[in-house]
Protein backbone atom coordinates (compact mmCIF):
# COMPACT_ATOMS: atom_id res chain seq x y z
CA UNK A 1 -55.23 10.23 49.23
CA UNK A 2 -51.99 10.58 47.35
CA UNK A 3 -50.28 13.57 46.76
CA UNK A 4 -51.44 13.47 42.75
CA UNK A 5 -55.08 13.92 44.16
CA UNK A 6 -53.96 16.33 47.01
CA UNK A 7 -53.65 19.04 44.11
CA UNK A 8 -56.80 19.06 43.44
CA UNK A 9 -57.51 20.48 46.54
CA UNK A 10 -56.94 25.01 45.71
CA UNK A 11 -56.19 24.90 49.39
CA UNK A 12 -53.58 22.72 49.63
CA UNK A 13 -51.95 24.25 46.66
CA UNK A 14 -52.08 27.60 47.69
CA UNK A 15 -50.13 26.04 51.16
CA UNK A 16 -47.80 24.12 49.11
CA UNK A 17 -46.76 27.48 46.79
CA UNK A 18 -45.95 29.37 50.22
CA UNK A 19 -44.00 26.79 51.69
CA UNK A 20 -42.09 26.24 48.35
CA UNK A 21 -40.96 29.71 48.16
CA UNK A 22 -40.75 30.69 52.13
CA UNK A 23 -38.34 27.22 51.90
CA UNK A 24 -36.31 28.00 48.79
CA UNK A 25 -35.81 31.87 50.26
CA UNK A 26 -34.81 30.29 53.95
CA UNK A 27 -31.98 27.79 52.48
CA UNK A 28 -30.52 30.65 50.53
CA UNK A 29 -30.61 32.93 53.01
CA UNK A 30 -28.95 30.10 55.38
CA UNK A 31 -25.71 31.31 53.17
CA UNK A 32 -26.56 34.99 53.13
CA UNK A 33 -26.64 35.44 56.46
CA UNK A 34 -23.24 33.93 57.11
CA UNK A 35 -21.19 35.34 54.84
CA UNK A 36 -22.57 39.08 54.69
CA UNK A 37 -21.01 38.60 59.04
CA UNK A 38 -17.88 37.63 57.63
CA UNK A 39 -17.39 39.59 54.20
CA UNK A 40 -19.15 42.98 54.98
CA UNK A 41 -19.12 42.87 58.50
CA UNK A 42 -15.71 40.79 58.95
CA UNK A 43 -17.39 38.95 61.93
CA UNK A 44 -14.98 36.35 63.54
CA UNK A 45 -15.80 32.53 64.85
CA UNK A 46 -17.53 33.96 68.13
CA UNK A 47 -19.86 36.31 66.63
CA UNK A 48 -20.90 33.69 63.39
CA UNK A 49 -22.14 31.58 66.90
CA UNK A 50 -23.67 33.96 68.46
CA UNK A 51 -25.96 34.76 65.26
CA UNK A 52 -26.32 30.95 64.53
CA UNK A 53 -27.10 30.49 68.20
CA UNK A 54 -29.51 33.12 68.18
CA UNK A 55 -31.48 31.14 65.16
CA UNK A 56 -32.60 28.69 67.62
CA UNK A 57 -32.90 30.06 70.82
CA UNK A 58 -36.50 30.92 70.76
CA UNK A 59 -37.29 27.38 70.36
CA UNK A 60 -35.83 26.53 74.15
CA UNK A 61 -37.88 30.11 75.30
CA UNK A 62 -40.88 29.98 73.76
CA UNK A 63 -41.29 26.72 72.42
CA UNK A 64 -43.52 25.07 74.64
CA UNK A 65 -45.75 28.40 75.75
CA UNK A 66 -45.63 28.74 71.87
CA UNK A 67 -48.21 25.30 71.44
CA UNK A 68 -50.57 26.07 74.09
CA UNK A 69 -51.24 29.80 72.98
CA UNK A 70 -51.83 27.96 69.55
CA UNK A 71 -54.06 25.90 71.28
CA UNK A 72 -56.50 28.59 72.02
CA UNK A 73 -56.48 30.19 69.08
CA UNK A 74 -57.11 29.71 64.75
CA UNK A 75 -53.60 28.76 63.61
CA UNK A 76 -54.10 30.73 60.20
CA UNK A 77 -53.57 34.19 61.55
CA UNK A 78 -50.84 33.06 63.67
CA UNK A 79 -48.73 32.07 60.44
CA UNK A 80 -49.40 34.88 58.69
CA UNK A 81 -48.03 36.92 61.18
CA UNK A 82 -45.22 34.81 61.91
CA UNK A 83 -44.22 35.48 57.83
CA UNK A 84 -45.03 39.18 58.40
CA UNK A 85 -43.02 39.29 61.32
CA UNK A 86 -39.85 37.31 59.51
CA UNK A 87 -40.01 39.53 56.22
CA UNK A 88 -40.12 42.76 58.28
CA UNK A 89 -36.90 42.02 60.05
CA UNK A 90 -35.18 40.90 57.32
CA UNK A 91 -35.67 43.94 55.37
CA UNK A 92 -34.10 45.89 57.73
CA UNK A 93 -31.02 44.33 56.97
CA UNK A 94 -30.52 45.78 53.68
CA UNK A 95 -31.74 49.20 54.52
CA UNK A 96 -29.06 48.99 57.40
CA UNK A 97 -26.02 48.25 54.83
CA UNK A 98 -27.97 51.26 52.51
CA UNK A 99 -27.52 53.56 55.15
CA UNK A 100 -24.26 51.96 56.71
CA UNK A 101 -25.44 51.35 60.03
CA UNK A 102 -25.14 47.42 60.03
CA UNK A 103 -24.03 45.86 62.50
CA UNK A 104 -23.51 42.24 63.78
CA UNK A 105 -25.78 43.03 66.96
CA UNK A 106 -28.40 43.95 64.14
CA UNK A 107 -28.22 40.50 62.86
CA UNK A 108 -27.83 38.56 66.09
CA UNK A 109 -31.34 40.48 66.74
CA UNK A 110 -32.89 39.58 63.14
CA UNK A 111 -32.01 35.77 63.76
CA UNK A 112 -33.68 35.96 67.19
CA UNK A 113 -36.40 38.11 65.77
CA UNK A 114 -36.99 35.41 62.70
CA UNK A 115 -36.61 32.36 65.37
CA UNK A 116 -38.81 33.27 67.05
CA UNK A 117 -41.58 34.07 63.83
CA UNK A 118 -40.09 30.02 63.13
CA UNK A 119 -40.92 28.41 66.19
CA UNK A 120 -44.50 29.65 65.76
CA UNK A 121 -44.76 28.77 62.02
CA UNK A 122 -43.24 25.33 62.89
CA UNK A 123 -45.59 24.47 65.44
CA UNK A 124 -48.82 26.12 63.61
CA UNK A 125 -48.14 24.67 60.64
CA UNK A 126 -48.25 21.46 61.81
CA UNK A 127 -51.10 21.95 63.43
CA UNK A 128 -52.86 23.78 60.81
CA UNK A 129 -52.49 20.93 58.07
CA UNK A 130 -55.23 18.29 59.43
CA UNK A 131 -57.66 21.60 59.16
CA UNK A 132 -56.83 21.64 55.10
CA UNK A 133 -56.72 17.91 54.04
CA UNK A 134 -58.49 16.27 56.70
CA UNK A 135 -56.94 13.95 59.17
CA UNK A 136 -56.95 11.03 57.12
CA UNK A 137 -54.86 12.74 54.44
CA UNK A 138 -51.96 13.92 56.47
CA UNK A 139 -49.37 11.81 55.42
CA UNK A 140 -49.44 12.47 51.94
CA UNK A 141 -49.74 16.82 52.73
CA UNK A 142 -46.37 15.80 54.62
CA UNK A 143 -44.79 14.02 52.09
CA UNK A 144 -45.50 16.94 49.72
CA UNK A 145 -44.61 19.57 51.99
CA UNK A 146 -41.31 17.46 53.56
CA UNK A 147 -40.65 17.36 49.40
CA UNK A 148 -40.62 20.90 48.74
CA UNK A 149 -38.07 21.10 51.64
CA UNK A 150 -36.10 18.77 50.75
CA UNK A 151 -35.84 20.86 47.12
CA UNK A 152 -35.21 23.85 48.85
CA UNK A 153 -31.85 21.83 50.50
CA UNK A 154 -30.78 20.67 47.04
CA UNK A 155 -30.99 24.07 45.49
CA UNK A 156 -30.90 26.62 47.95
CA UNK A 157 -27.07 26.73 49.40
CA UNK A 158 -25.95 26.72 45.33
CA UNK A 159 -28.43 29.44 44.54
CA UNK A 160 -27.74 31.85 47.56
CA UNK A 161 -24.44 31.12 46.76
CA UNK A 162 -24.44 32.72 43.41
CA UNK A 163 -27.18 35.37 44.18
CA UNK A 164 -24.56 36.82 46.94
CA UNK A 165 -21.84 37.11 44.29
CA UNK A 166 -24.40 39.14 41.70
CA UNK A 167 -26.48 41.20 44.17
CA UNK A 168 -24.71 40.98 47.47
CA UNK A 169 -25.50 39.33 50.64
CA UNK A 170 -27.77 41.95 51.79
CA UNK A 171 -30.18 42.16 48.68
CA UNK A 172 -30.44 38.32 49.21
CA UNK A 173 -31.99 38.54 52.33
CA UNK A 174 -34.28 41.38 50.71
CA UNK A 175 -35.24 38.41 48.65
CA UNK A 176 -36.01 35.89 51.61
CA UNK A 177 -37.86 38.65 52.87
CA UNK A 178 -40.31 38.52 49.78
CA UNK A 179 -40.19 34.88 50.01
CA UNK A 180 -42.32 34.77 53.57
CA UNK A 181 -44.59 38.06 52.11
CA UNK A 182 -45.52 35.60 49.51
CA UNK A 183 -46.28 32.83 51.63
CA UNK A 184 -48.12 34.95 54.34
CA UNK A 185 -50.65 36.23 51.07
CA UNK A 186 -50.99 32.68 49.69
CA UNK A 187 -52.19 31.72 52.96
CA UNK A 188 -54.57 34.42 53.35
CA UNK A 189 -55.95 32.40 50.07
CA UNK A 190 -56.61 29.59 51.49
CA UNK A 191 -60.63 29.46 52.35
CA UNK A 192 -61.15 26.04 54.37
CA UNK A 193 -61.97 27.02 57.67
CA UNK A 194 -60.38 25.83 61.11
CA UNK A 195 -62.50 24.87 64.20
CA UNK A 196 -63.25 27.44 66.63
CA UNK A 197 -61.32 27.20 69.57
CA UNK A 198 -63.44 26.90 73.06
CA UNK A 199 -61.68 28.54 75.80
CA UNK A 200 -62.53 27.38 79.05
CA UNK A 201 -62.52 29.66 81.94
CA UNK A 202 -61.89 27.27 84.32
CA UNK A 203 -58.94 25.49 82.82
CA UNK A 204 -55.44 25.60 83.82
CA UNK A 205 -53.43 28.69 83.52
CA UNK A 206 -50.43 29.04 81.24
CA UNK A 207 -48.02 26.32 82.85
CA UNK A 208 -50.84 24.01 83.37
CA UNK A 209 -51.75 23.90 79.69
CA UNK A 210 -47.83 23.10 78.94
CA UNK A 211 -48.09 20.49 81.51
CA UNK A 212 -50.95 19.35 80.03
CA UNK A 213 -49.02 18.81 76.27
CA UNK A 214 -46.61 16.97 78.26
CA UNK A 215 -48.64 14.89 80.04
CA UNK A 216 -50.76 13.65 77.26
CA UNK A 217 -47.63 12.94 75.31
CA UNK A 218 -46.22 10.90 78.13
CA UNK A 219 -49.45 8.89 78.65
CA UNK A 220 -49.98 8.28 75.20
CA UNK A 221 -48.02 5.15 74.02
CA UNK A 222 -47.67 5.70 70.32
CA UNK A 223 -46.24 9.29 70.88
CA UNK A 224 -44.13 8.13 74.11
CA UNK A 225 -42.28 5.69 71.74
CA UNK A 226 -42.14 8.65 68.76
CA UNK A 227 -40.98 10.93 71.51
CA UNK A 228 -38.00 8.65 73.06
CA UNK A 229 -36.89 7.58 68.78
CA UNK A 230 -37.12 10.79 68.21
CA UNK A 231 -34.96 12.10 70.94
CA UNK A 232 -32.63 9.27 70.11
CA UNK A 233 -32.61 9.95 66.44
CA UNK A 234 -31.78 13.40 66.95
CA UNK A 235 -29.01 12.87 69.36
CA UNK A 236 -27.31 11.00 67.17
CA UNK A 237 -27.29 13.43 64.26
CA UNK A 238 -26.24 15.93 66.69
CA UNK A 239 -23.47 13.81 67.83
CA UNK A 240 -22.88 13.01 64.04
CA UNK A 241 -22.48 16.77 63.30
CA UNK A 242 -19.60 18.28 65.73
CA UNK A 243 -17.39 15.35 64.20
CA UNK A 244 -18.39 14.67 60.22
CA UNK A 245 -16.82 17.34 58.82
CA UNK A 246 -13.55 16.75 60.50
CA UNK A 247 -13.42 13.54 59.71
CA UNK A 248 -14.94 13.67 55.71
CA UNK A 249 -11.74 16.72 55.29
CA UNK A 250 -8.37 15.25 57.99
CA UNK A 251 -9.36 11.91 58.20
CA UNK A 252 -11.06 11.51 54.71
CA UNK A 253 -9.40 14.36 52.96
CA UNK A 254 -12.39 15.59 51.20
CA UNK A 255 -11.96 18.94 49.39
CA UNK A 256 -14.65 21.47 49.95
CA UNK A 257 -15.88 20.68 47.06
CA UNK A 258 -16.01 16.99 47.85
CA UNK A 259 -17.89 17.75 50.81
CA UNK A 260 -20.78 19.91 49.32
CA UNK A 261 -21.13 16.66 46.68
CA UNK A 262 -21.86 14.37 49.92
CA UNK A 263 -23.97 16.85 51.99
CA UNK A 264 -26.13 17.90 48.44
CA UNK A 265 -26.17 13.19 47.99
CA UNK A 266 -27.61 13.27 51.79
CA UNK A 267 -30.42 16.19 50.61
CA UNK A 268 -31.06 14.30 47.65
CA UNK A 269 -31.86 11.19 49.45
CA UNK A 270 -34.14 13.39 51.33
CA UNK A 271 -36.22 14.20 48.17
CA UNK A 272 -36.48 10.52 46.86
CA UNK A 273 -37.66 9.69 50.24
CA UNK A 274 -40.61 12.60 50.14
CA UNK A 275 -41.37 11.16 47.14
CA UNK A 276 -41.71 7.64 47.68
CA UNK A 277 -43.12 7.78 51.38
CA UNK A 278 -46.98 7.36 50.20
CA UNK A 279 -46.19 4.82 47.68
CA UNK A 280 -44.20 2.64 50.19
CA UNK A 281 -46.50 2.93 52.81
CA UNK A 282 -49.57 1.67 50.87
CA UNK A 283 -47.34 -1.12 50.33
CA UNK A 284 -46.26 -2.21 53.50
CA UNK A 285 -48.82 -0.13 55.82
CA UNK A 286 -48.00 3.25 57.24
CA UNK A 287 -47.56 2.55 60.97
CA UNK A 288 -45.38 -0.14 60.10
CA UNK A 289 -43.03 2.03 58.10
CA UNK A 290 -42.74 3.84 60.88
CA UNK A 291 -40.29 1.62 62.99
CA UNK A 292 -39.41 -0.34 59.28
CA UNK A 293 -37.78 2.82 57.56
CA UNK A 294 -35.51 3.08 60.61
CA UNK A 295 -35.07 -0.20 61.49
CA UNK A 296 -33.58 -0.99 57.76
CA UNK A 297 -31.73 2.22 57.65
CA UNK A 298 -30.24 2.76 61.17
CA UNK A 299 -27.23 -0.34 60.56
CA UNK A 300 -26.55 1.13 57.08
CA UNK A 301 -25.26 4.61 58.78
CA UNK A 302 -22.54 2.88 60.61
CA UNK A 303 -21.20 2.35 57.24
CA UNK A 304 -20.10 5.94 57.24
CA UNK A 305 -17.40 5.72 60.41
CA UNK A 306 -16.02 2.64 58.48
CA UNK A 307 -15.02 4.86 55.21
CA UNK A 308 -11.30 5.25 54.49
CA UNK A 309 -9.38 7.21 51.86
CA UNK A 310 -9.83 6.50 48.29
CA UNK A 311 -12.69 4.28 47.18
CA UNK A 312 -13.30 3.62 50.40
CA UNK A 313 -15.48 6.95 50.55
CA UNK A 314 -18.06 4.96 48.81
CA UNK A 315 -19.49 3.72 52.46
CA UNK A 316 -19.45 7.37 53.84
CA UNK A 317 -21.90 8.28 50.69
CA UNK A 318 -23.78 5.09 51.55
CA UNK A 319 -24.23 5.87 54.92
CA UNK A 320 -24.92 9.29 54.34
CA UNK A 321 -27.77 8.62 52.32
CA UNK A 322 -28.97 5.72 54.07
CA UNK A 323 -29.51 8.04 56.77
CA UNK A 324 -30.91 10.70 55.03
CA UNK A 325 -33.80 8.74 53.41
CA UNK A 326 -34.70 6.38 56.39
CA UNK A 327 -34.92 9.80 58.87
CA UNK A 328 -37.30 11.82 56.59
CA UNK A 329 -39.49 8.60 55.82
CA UNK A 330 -39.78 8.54 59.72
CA UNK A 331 -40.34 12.81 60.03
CA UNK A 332 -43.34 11.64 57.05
CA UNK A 333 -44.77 8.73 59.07
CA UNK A 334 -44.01 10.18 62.52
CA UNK A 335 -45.98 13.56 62.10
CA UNK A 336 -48.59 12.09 60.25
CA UNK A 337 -49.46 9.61 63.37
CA UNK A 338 -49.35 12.23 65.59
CA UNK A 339 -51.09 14.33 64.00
CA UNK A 340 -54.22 11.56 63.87
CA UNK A 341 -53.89 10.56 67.52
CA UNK A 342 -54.06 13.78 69.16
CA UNK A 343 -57.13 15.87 70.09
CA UNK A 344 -57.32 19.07 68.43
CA UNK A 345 -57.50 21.52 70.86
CA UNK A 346 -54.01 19.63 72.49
CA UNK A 347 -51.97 19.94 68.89
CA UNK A 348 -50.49 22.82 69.33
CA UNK A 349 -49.00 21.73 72.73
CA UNK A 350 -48.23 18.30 71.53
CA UNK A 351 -46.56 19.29 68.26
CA UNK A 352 -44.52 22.17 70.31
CA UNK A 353 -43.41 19.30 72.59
CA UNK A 354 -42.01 16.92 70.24
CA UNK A 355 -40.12 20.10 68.52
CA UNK A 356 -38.55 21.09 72.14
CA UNK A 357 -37.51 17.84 72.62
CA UNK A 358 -36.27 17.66 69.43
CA UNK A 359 -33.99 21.04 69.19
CA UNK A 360 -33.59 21.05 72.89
CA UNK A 361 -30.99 17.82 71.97
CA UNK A 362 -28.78 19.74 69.30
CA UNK A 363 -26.95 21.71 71.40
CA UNK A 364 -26.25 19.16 73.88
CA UNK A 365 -25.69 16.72 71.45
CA UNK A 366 -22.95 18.37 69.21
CA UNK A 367 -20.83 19.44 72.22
CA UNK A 368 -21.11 15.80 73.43
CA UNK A 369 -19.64 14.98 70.07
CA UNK A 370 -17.30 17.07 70.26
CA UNK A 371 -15.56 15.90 73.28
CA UNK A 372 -16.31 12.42 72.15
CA UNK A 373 -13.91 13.55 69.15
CA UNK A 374 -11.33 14.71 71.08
CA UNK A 375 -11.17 11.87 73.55
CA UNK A 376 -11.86 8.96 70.80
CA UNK A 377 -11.02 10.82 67.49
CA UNK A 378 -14.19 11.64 64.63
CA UNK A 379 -14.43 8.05 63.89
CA UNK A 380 -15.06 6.56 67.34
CA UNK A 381 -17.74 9.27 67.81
CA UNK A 382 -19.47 8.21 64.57
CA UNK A 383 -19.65 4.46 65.80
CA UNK A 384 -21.42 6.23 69.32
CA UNK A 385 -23.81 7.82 67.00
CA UNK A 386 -24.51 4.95 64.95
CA UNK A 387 -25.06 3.01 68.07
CA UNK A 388 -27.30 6.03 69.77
CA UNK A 389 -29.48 5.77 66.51
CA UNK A 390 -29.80 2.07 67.26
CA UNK A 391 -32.12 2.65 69.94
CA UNK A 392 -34.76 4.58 67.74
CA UNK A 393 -36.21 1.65 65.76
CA UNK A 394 -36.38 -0.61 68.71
CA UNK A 395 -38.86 1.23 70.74
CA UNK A 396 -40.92 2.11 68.02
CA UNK A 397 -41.24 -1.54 66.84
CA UNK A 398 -42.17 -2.93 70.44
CA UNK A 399 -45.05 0.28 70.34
CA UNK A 400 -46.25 -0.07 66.82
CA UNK A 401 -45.29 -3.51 66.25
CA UNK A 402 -49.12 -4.90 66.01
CA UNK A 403 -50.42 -2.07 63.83
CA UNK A 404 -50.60 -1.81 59.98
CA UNK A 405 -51.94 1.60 59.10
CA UNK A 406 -52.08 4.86 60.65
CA UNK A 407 -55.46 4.86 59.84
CA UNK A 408 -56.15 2.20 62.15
CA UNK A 409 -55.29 3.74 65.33
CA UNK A 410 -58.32 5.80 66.83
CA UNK A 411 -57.86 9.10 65.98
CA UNK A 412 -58.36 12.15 68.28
């Protein structure tokens, strides 16, 4: 199914309309948040990390208990209260500047408080999709979804940008907050009906049914070698990100300006590659394009660390967007795979591991690069990312290697 035919599914286009404005609201209020800290609440470099910091927490916390409790119950519910949850804390925010009473412990508390509604959403959502278009239509309700993020990117920094100028930073989060209150109602729109989960009284407790996400992710081949490129993939970006900016402005000497353009060229490369996904994989086959859209883009990235002043700058753009499009082909592919393999009463557990794994590496990863950059300079810790992406495509091809389609692998 492409994602043309997807829309004729009311379902899927009531899931699509919530994600498009829960996404647009979360990339604007990615600038909101930010700057009302530093221009209302004059927060310095310390307290901007602990807020950021606080943003992802929950996913090393709860994370992994997060996928079994999905696991044992409908999904739907849990997202709508996840997006209740997010748009009540946010709109405390302005009613705290009303009143005068904001303060940056507030909004350390709101970004734990909406984390922790994320981690949930993330993981349910995931595993919610096979229950509206079927488990042989996933990777086109990923490419379509993965678009409208992708959008969001392109737009959303600009936008929140502007809106903070015209209504303040605090009315912009009011406005995020409407954003997930609109996607929690289009969801409670959406009539196709999820499996009822079977408890069983005899199964594992709590740590057993994490173990048990773990396990079956470890056993399984296909999602072993997703897992390890994954972990790669995302070790690399993270190792990518403590150094890129220093090096794009003192190495480079990008203006501000200059470095929005190549950051907004990156999220545009993610869109084209949302968009094209289905098309190329009917093409080529959509397990193969899997280890292929990494395979051709992972050498192309190095191109970036080898960028020097003046037109030089043309192989950090190059790079940039290489490695844009060939990692959200991969998200595409990767999801949709898992998301046929595994059984469903194990989703939840298996999408909540791959998204541990996955965030669990940032922080790690970006103060690796940033000693990398002080011992080697930004550019020698590029060519260690490049080289860390380098593993990704390898495993996948000696796992997926003999397999055209996703459709072709048993599915759970």
């Amino acid at each position: 199914m492409s994602p043309g035919s997807l829309f004729t599914s009311r379902d899927f286009r009531l899931l699509l309309a919530g994600q498009t404005t829960s996404q647009l609201g979360t990339q604007v209020s990615g600038v909101a948040l930010p700057l009302l800290a530093v221009l209302v609440l004059e927060a310095g470099s310390l307290e901007i990390g602990l807020i950021n910091a606080a943003a992802t927490l929950p996913f090393a916390l709860v994370g992994l208990p997060a996928g079994a409790w999905l696991d044992q119950m409908r999904r739907r519910p849990v997202l709508v209260a996840s997006d209740v949850l997010r748009a009540a804390v946010l709109a405390t925010i302005p009613v705290a500047a009303l009143l005068g009473v904001l303060s940056v412990a507030q909004l350390v508390a709101v970004s734990l408080l909406v984390g922790v509604g994320r981690v949930f959403f993330d993981i349910g959502y995931r595993s919610y999709l096979p229950s509206v278009v079927g488990r042989d239509h996933v990777l086109a309700g990923n490419a379509s979804l993965e678009f409208v993020r992708a959008t969001g990117q392109i737009v959303g920094p600009g936008l929140g940008g502007a809106l903070v100028s015209v209504v303040s930073a605090a009315n912009v989060l009011l406005i995020q907050a409407a954003t997930f209150a609109v996607s929690a109602v289009t969801l409670l729109r959406v009539r196709a009906r999820e499996p009822d989960p079977v408890p069983d009284p005899a199964g594992p407790g709590l740590a057993g049914q994490v173990v048990e996400g773990l396990r079956f992710v470890w056993r399984h081949p296909l999602l072993r070698a997703t897992a390890v490129a994954s972990a790669a993939s995302n070790l690399s970006f993270a190792l990518a990100s403590a150094v890129s900016i220093v090096f794009m402005s003192r190495t480079l000497g990008f203006s501000p300006v200059g470095i929005g353009l190549v950051l907004s060229g990156g999220s545009a490369a993610v869109m084209v590659g949302a968009a094209l996904t289905t098309k190329v994989a009917k093409a080529v086959g959509s397990a193969r394009l899997i280890w292929l859209s990494l395979a051709v883009t992972s050498p192309l990235t190095v191109l970036g660390a080898l960028a020097q002043p003046g037109w030089g700058v043309v192989l950090l753009v190059a790079g940039t967007v290489a490695g844009e499009l060939g990692q959200i082909v991969y998200a595409i592919t990767s999801v949709s795979l898992r998301q046929r393999v595994c059984p469903d009463h194990l989703l939840g557990r298996v999408n909540a591991t791959m998204t541990v794994l996955i965030m669990g590496l940032f922080p790690l990863g970006a103060l690796a690069g940033g000693v990398l950059g002080e011992l080697i300079g930004a550019r020698g810790a590029l060519l260690v990312a490049g080289a860390a992406l380098g593993v990704a495509p390898v495993t996948l091809y000696v796992a997926l290697r003999h397999i055209r389609d996703i459709e072709d692998v048993p599915s759970g």
